[in-house]
Protein backbone atom coordinates (compact mmCIF):
# COMPACT_ATOMS: atom_id res chain seq x y z
CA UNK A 1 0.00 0.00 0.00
CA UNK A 2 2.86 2.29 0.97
CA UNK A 3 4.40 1.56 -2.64
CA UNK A 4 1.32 2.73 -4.14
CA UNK A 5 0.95 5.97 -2.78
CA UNK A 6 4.65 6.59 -3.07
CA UNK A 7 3.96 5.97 -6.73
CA UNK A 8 1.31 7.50 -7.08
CA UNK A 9 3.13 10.89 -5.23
CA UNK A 10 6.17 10.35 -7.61
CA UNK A 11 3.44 10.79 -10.70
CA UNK A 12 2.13 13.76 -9.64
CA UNK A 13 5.90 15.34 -8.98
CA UNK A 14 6.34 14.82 -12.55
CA UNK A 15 3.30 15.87 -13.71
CA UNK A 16 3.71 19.21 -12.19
CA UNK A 17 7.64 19.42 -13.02
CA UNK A 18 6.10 18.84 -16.83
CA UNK A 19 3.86 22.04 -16.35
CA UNK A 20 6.65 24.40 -14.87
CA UNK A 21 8.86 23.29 -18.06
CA UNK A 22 6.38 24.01 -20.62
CA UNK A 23 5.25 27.05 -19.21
CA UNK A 24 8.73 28.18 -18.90
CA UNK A 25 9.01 27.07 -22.57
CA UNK A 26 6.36 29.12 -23.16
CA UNK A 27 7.57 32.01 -21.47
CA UNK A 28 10.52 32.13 -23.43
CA UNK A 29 8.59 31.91 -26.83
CA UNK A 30 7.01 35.23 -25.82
CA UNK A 31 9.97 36.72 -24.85
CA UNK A 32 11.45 35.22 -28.56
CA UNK A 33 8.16 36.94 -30.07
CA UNK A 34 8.16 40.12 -27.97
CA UNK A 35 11.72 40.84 -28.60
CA UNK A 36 11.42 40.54 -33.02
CA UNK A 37 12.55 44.16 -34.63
CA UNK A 38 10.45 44.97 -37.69
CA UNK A 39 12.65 47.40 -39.61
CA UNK A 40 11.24 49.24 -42.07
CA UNK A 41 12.26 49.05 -45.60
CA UNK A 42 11.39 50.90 -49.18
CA UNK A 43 9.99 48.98 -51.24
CA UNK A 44 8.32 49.54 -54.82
CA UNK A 45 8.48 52.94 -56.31
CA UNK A 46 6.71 56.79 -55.13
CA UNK A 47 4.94 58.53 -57.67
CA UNK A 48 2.65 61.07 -58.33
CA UNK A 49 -0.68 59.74 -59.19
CA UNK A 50 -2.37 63.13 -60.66
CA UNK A 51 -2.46 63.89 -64.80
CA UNK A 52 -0.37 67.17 -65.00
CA UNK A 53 -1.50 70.43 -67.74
CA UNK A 54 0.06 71.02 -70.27
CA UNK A 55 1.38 74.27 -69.45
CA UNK A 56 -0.21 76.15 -66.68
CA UNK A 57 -1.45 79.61 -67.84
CA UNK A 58 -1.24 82.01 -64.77
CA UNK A 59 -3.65 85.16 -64.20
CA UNK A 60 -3.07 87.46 -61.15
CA UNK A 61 -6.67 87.69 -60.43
CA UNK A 62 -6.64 84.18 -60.04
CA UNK A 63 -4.03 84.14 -57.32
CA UNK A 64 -6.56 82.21 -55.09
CA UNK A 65 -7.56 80.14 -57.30
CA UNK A 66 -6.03 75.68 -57.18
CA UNK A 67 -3.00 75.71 -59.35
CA UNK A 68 -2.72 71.94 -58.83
CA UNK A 69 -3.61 69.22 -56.39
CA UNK A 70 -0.38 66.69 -56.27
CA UNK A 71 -1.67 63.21 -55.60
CA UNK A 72 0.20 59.87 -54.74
CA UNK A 73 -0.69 56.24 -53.66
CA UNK A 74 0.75 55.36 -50.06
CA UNK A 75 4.60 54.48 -49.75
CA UNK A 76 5.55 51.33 -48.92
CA UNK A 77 8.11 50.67 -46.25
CA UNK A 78 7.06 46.61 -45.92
CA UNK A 79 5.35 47.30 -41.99
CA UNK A 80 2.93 49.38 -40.27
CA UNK A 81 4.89 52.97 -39.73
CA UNK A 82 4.13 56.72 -40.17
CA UNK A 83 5.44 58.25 -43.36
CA UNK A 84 5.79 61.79 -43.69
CA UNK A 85 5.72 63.50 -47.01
CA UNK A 86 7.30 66.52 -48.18
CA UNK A 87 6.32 68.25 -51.42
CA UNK A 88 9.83 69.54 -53.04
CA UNK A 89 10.12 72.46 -55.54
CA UNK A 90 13.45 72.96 -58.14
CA UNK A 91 14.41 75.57 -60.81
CA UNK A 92 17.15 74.08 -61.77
CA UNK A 93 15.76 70.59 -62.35
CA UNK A 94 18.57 69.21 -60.36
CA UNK A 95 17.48 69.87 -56.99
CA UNK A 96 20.53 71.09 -55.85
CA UNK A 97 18.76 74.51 -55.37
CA UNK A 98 15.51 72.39 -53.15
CA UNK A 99 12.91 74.22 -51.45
CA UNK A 100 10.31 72.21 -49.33
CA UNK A 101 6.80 73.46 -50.48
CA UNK A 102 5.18 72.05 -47.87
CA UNK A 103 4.31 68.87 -46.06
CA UNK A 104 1.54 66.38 -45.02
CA UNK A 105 1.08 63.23 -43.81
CA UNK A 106 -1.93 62.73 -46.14
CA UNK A 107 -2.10 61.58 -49.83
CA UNK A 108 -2.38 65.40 -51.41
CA UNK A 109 -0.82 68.59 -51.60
CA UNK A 110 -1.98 71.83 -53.31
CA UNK A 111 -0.53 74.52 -54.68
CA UNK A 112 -2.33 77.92 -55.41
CA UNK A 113 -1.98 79.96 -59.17
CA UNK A 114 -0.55 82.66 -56.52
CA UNK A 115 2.10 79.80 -55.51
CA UNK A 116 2.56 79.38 -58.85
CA UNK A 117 3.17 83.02 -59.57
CA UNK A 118 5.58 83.19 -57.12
CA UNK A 119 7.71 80.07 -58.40
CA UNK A 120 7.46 82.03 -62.06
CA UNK A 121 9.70 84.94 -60.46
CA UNK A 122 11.81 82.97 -58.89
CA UNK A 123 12.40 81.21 -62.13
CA UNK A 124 12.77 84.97 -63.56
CA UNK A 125 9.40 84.93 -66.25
CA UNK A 126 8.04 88.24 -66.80
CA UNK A 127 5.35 88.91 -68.89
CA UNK A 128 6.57 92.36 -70.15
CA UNK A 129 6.53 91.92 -74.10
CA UNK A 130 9.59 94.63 -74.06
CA UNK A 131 11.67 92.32 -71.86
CA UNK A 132 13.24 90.13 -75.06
CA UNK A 133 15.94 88.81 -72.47
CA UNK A 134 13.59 87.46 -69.92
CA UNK A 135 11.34 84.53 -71.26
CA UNK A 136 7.73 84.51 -70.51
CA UNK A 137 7.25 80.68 -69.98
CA UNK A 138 9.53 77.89 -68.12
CA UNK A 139 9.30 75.07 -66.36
CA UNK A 140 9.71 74.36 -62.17
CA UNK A 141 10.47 70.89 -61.47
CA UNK A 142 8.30 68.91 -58.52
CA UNK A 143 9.16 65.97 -56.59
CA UNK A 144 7.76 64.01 -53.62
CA UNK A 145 9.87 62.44 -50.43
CA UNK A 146 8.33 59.97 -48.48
CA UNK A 147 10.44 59.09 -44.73
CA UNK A 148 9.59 56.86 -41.63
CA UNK A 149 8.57 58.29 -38.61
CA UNK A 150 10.89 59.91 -36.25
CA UNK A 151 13.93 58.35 -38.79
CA UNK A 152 13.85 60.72 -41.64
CA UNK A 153 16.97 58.39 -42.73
CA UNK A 154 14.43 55.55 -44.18
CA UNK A 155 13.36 57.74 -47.53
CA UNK A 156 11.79 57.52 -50.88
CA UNK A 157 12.17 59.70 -53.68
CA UNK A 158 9.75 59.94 -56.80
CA UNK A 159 10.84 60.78 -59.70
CA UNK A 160 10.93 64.54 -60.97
CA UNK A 161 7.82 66.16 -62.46
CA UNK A 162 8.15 69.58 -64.69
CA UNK A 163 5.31 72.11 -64.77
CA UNK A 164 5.27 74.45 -67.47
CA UNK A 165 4.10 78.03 -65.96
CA UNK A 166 3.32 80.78 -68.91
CA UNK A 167 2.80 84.17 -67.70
CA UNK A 168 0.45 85.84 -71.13
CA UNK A 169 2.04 88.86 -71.99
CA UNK A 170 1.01 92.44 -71.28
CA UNK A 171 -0.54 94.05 -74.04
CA UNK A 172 -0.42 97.57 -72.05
CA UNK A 173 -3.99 98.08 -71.80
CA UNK A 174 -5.54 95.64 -69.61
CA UNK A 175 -4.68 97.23 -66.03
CA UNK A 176 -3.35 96.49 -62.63
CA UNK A 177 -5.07 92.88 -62.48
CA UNK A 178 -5.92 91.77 -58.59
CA UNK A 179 -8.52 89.74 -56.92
CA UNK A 180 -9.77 92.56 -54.99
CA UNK A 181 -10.34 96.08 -56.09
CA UNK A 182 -8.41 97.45 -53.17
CA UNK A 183 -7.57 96.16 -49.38
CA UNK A 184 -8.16 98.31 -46.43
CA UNK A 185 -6.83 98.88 -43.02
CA UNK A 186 -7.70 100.48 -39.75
CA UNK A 187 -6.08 100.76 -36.51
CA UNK A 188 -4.55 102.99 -34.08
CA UNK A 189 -1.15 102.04 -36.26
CA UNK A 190 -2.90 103.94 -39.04
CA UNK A 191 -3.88 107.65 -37.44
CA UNK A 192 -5.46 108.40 -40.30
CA UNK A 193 -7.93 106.04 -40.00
CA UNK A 194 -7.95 104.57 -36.51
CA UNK A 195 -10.27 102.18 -35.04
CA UNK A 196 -13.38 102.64 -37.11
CA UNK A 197 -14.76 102.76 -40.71
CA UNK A 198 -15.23 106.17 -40.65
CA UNK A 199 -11.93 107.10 -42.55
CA UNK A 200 -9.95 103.52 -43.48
CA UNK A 201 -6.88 103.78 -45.23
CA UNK A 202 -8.16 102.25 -48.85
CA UNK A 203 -4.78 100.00 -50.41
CA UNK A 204 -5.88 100.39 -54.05
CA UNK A 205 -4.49 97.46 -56.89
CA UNK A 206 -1.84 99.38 -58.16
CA UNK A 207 -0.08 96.54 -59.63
CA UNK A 208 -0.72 92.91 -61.00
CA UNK A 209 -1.12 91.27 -57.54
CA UNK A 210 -0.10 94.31 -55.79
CA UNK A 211 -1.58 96.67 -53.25
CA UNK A 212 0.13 99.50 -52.51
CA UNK A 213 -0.41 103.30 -50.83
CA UNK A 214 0.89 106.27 -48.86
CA UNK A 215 0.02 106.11 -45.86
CA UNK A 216 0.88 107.39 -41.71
CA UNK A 217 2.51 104.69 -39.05
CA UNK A 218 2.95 105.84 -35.41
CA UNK A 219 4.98 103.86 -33.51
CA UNK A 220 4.05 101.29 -30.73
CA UNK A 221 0.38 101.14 -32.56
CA UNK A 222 -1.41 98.14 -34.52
CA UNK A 223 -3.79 97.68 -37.26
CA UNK A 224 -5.70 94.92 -39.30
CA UNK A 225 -6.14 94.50 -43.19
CA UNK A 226 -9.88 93.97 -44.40
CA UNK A 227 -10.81 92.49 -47.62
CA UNK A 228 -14.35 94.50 -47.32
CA UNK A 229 -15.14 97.84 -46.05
CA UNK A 230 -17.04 97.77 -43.05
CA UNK A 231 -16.62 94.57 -42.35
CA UNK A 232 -14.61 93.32 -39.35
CA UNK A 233 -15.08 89.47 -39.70
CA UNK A 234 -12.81 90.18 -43.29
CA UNK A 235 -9.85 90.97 -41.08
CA UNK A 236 -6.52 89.60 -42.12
CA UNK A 237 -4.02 89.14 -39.15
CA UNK A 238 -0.60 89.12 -39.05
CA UNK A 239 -0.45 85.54 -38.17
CA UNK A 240 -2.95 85.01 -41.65
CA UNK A 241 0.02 86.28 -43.08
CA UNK A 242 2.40 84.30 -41.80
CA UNK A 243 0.80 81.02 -42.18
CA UNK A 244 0.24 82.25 -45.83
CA UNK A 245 4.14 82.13 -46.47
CA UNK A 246 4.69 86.39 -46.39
CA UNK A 247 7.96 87.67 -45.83
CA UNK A 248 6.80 90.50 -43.53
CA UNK A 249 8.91 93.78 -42.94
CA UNK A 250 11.18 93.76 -40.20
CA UNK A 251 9.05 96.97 -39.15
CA UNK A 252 6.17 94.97 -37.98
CA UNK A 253 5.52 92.29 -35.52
CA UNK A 254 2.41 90.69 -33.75
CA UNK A 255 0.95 92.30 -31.84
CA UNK A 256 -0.01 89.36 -29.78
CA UNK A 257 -3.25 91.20 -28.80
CA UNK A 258 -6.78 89.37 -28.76
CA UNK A 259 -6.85 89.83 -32.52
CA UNK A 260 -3.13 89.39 -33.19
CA UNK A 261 -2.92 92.60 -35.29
CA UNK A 262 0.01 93.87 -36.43
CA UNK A 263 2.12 95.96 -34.72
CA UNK A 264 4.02 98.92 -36.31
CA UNK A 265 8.07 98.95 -34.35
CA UNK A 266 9.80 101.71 -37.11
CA UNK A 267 9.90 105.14 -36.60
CA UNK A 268 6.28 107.26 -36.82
CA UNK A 269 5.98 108.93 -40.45
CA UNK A 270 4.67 108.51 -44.12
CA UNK A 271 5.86 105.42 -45.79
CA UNK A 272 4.62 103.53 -49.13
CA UNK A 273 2.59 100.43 -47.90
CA UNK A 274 2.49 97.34 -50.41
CA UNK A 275 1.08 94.38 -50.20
CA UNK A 276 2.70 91.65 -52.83
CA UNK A 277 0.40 88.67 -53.25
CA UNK A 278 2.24 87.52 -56.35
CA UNK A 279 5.80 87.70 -54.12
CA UNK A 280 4.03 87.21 -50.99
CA UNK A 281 6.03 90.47 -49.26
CA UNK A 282 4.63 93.21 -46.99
CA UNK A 283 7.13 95.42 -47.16
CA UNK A 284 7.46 99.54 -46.48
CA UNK A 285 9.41 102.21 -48.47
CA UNK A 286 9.72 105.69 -49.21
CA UNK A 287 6.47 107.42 -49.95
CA UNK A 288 5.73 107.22 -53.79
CA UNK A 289 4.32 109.91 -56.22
CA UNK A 290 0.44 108.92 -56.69
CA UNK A 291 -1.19 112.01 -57.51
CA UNK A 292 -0.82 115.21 -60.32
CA UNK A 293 1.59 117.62 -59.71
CA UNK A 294 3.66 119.85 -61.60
CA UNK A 295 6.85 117.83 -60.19
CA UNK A 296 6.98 113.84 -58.86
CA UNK A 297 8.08 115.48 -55.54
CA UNK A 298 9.37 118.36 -53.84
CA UNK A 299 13.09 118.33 -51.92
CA UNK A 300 13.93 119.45 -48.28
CA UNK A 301 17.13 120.62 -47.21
CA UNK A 302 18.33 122.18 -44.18
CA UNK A 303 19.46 122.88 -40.70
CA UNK A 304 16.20 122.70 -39.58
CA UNK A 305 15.20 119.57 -41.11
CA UNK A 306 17.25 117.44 -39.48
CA UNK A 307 17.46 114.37 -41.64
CA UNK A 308 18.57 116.62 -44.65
CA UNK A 309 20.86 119.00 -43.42
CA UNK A 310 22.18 121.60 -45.79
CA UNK A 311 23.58 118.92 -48.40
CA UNK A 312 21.90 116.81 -50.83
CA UNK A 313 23.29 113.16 -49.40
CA UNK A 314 19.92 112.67 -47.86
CA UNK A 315 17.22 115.17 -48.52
CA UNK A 316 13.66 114.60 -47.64
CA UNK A 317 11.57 114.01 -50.34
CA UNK A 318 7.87 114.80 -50.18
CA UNK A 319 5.96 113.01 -52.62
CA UNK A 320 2.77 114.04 -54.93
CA UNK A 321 0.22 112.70 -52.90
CA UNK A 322 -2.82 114.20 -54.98
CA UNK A 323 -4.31 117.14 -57.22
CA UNK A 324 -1.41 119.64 -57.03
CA UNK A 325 -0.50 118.21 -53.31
CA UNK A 326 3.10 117.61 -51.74
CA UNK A 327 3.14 115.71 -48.56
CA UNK A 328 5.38 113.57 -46.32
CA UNK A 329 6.34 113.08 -43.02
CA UNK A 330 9.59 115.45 -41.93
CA UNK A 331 11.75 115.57 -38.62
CA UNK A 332 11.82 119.82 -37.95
CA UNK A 333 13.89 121.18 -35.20
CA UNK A 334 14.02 124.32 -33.70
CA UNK A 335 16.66 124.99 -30.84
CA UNK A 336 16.61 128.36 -28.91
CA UNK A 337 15.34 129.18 -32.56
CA UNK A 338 18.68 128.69 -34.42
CA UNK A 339 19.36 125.72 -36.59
CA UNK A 340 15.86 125.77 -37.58
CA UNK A 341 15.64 127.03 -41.47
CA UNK A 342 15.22 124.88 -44.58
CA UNK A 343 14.61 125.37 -47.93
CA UNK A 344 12.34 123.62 -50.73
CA UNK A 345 14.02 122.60 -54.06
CA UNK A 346 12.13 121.15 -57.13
CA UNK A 347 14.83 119.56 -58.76
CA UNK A 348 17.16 117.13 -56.62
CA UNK A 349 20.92 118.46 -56.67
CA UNK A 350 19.79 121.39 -58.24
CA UNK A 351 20.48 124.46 -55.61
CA UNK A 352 18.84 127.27 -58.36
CA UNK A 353 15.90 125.44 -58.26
CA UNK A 354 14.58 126.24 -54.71
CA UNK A 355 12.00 128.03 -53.61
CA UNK A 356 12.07 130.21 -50.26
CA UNK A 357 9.58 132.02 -48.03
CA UNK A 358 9.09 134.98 -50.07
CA UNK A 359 8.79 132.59 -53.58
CA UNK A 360 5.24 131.02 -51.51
CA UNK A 361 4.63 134.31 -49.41
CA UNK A 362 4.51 136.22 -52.94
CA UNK A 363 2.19 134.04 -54.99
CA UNK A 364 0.06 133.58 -52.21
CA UNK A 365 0.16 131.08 -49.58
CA UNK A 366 -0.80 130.89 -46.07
CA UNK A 367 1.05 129.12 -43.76
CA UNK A 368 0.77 127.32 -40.58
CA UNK A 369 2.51 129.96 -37.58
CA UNK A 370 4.93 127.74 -36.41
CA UNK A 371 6.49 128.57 -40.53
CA UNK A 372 7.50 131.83 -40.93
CA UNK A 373 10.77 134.18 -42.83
CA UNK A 374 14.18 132.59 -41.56
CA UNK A 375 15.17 136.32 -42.66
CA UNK A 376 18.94 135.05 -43.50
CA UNK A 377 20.65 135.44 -46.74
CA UNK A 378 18.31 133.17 -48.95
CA UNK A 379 15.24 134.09 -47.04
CA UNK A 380 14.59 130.45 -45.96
CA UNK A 381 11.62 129.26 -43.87
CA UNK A 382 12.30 128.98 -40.03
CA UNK A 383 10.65 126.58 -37.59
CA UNK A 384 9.61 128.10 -34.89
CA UNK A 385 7.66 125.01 -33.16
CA UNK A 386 8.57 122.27 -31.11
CA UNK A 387 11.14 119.93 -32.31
CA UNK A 388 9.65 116.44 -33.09
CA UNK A 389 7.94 114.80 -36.55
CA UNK A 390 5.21 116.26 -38.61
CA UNK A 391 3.40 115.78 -41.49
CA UNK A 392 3.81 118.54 -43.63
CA UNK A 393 1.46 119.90 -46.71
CA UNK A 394 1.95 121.72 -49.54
CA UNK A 395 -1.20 122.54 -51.43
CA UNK A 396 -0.89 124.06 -54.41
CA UNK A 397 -4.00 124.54 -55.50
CA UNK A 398 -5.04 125.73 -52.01
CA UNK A 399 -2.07 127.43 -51.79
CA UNK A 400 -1.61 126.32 -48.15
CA UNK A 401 1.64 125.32 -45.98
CA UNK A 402 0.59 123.35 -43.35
CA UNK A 403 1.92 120.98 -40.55
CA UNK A 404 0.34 118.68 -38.21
């Protein structure tokens, strides 16, 4: 009897030795399986899957318009990963000049005809008829990149694809083409219009794709763009801008208000404001002649204007600014009331052709009292205010001199 059970005991040692082994068995085949590396390899070729124009005939007006929509079947890297794709952009054809256009992780990426405008200039079309040098169609070469995750190492690369972009040539007659009529702007930044729709600053097309005016900045202040007058839900931040690909004028930041206008950093006075949607620039520049005048501008020099100085290595210009009107932003200075004249001059360089106090008193003019006879040898205007920036006026067909 004792033999039995001792058997019997000795059975169920092994039996349960024979589980612990296979499970440890076991055990170790998960760790096997839990331990494989899947690495992920290219395999098959990219491509784009789109049909392509053509030639690709681009209108300024149209610079919202889809250029193209690139398409392309999923790349294959053999196992379950993330792929990133990059859309890549060459003028050369070679690529050794690459520009990433953008990326996704879906299985499309468009370009706008304003994208495509923008790739024409940097490919140097024009579509000026006189410019015999500078062709008016060429090609910009596309390509897609497909990498894995986090290791941007693992890569595919389809092969090239040209686009042929023709700019139609100007025949001189059809006008500044844009998609709007004009932009507008208000804003403290903007103290001639300020925040209301009462007096906006109005950014007429003055150019294929190109918005452009004369217009006051004051320091420290913001302001919006609005593609309608009157209303505020057009408004066009400066990160709108931003996301939209604009190189934006070192003058300007965000705000970072609770509309994220922009912000106006230079120094207060009348600049040229244009906005390039072809270039995708916001830049600033000297005021530019817009109106009918006698001359393009007027010249400033002397003592008292203190950017000019009595030499002609950096007058102040003062543009045309409308029917017969000169006007301009201008530093004036007036200590203990010496070092305070300055002369106007019609012709830059030119010291015969200025014009003094008496030349305006005599056919007419009023002036504002803080302008009055210097009473020196050339009888030049004195300043007589408080040193600091104006805007300064000369109406000709008012025959006013005024500052503000």
């Amino acid at each position: 009897m004792k033999d039995i059970n001792k058997n019997i005991k000795t059975m169920k040692t092994l039996k349960l030795l024979a589980l612990m082994l296979l499970a440890a068995v076991s055990f170790n085949s998960c760790e096997s399986d839990d331990s494989l590396t899947y690495i992920a390899q290219p395999s098959g070729e990219l491509s784009f899957s789109n049909s392509f124009l053509a030639e690709y005939i681009l209108i300024p007006s149209a610079s919202s318009n889809l250029g193209e929509r690139f398409t392309w079947s999923d790349a294959n890297f053999e196992t379950p990963t993330n792929v990133n794709y990059e859309l890549q952009k060459s003028i050369t054809g070679d690529f050794s000049d690459m520009e990433v256009v953008g990326t996704t992780s879906q299985n499309e990426y468009a370009v706008t005809i304003g994208d495509l405008l923008q790739f024409a200039a940097e490919a140097g079309l024009d579509n000026d008829p006189e410019t015999v040098d500078i062709p008016n169609t060429g090609s910009v070469y596309f390509r897609l990149r497909a990498s894995v995750g986090a290791d941007s190492s693992i890569e595919m690369i389809s092969p090239s694809q040209a686009l042929t972009l023709v700019l139609p040539e100007s025949t001189g007659e059809e006008g500044a083409v844009c998609e709007l009529d004009q932009l507008w702007a208000v804003g403290a930044g903007l103290p001639d219009a300020g925040w209301g729709w009462t007096t906006p600053v109005s950014l007429p097309c003055t150019g294929n794709g190109i918005y452009s005016w004369n217009v006051n900045l004051l320091n420290s202040e913001s302001f919006r763009f609005f593609t309608s007058e009157g209303d505020w839900d057009s408004g066009l931040n400066f990160p709108h801008y931003v996301e939209e690909g604009y190189t934006i004028d070192e003058n300007f930041e965000d705000a970072l208000d609770e509309d994220n206008n922009f912000r106006f950093i230079g120094e207060t006075g009348f600049y040229s404001l244009v906005v390039n949607t072809v270039e995708k620039t916001i830049t600033i520049g000297d005021p530019q002649s817009t109106g009918n005048c006698e001359f393009d501008q007027l010249w400033v020099l002397g003592a008292g204007a203190t950017d000019a100085g009595w030499g002609w290595n950096s007058p102040v210009k003062l543009a045309c600014t409308g029917e017969g009107v000169y006007s301009g932003s201008i530093n004036l200075q007036n200590i203990d009331g010496t070092e305070n004249n300055f002369r106007f001059f019609t012709t830059e360089g030119d010291w015969a052709s200025g014009q003094n106090f008496p030349y305006f008193a005599d056919a007419g003019y009023t002036f504002s009292e803080t302008l009055v006879n210097a009473e020196d040898d050339d009888s030049n205007f004195a300043f007589t205010g408080t040193t600091g920036t104006y805007f300064i006026t000369i109406d000709t067909v008012a025959l006013t001199i005024t500052l503000e």
